[in-house]
C-alpha atoms as a PDB file:
ATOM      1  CA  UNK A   1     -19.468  19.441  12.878  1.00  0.00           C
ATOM      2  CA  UNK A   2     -18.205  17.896   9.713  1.00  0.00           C
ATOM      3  CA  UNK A   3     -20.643  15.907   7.344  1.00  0.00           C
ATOM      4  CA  UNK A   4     -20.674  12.084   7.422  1.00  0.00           C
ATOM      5  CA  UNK A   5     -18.640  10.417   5.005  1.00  0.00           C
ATOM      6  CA  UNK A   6     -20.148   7.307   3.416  1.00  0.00           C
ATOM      7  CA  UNK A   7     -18.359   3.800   3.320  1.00  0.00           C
ATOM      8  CA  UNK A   8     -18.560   4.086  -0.885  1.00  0.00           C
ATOM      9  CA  UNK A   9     -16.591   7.730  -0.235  1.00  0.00           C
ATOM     10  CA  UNK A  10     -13.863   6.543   2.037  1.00  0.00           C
ATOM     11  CA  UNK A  11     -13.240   3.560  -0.218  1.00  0.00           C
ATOM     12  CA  UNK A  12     -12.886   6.029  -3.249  1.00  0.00           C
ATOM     13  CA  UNK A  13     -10.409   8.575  -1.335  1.00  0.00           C
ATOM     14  CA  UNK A  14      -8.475   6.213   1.124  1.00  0.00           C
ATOM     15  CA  UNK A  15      -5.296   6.179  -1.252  1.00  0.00           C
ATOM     16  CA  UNK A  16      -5.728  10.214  -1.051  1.00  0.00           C
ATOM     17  CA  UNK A  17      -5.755   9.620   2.945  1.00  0.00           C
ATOM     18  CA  UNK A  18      -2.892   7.074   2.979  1.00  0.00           C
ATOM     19  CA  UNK A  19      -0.667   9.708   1.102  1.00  0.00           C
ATOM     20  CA  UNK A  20      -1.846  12.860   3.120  1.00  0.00           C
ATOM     21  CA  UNK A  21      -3.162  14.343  -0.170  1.00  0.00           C
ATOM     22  CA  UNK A  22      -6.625  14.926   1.682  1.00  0.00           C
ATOM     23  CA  UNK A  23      -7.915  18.940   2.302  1.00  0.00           C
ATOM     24  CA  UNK A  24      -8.184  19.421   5.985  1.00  0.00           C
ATOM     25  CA  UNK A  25     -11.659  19.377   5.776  1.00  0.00           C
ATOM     26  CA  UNK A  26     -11.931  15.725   4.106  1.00  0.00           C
ATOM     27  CA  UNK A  27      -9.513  14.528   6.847  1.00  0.00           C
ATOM     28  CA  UNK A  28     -11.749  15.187   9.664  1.00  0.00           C
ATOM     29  CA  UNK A  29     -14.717  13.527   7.654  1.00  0.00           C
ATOM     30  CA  UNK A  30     -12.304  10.764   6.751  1.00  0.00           C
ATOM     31  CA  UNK A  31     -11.190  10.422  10.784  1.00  0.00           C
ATOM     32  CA  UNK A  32     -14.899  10.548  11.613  1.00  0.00           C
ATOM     33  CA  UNK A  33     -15.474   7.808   9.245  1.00  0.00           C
ATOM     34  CA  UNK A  34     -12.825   5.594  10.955  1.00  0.00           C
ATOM     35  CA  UNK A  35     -14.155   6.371  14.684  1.00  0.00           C
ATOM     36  CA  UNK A  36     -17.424   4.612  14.146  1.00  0.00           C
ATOM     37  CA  UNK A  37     -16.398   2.220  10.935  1.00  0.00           C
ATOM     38  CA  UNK A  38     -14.815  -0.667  12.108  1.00  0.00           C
ATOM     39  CA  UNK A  39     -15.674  -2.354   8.877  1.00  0.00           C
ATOM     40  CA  UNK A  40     -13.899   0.496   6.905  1.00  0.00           C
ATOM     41  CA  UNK A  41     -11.074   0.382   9.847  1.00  0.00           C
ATOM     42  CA  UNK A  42     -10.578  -3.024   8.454  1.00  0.00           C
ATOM     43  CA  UNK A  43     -10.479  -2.524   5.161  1.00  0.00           C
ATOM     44  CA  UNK A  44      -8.164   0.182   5.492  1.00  0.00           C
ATOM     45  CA  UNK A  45      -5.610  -2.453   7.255  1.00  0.00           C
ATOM     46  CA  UNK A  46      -5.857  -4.647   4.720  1.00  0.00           C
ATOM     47  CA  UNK A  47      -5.184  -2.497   2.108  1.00  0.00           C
ATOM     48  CA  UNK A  48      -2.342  -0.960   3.702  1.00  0.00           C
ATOM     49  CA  UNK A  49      -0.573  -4.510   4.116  1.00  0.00           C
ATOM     50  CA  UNK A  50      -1.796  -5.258   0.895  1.00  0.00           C
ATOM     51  CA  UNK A  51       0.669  -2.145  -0.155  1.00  0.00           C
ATOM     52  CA  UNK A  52       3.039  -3.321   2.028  1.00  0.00           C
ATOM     53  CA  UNK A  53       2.808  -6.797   0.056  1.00  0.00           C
ATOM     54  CA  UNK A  54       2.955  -5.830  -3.166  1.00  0.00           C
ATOM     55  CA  UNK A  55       6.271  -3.201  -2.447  1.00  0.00           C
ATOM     56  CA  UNK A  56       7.962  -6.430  -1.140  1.00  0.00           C
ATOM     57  CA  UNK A  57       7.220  -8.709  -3.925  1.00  0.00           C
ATOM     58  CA  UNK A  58       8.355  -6.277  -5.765  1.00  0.00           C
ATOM     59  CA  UNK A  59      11.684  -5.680  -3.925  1.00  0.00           C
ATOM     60  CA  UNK A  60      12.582  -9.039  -3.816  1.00  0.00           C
ATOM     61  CA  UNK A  61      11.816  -9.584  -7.828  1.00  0.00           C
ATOM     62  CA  UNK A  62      13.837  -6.755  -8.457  1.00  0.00           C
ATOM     63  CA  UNK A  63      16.569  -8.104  -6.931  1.00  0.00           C
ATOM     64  CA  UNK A  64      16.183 -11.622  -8.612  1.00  0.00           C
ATOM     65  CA  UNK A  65      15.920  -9.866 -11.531  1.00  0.00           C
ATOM     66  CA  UNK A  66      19.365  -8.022 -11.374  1.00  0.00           C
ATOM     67  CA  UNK A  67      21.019 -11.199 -10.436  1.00  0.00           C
ATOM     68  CA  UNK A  68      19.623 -12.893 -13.127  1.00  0.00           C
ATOM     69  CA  UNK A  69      20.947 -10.219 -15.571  1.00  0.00           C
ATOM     70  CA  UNK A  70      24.373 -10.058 -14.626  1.00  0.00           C
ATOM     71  CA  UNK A  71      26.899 -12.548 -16.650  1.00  0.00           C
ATOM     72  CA  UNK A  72      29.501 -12.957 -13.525  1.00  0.00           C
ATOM     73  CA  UNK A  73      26.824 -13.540 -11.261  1.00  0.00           C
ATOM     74  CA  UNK A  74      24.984 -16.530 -13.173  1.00  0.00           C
ATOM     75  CA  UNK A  75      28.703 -17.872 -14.283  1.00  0.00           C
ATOM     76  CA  UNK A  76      29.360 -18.047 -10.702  1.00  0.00           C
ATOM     77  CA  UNK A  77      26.192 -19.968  -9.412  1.00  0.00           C
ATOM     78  CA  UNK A  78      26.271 -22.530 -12.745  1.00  0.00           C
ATOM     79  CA  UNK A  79      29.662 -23.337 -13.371  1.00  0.00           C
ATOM     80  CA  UNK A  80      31.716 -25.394 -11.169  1.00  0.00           C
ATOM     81  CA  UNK A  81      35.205 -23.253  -9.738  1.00  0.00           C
END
């Protein structure tokens, strides 16, 4: 029987979880956790699309950015052919 994980604990490992960097042992706590958590359930969701998000954003910014930073590309969206 593993120990019961607190909703402060899972909060403080759930990127550990997410990324499989968890011992065995913490897993099964962490699982157990989940089972009868829905709050944490939901917070785990949210963070996860939260992730999801922010890796997005990010993507699309990147891409702004690079078209933004090359010459021929802004010449060719300002300029009139």
């Amino acid at each position: 029987m593993t120990r019961w994980m607190t909703c402060r604990e899972f909060v403080d490992f759930l990127d550990d979880y997410l990324a499989r960097r968890l011992e065995l042992t913490h897993r099964e706590e962490f699982n157990d956790h989940l089972s009868g958590c829905p709050p944490c359930v939901a917070y785990m969701h949210s963070y996860q699309e939260s992730i999801r998000l922010g890796k997005a954003a990010l993507t699309r910014s990147e891409a702004t950015n690079s078209r933004r930073s090359s010459p021929a590309s802004y010449r060719s969206r300002t300029l009139p052919e």
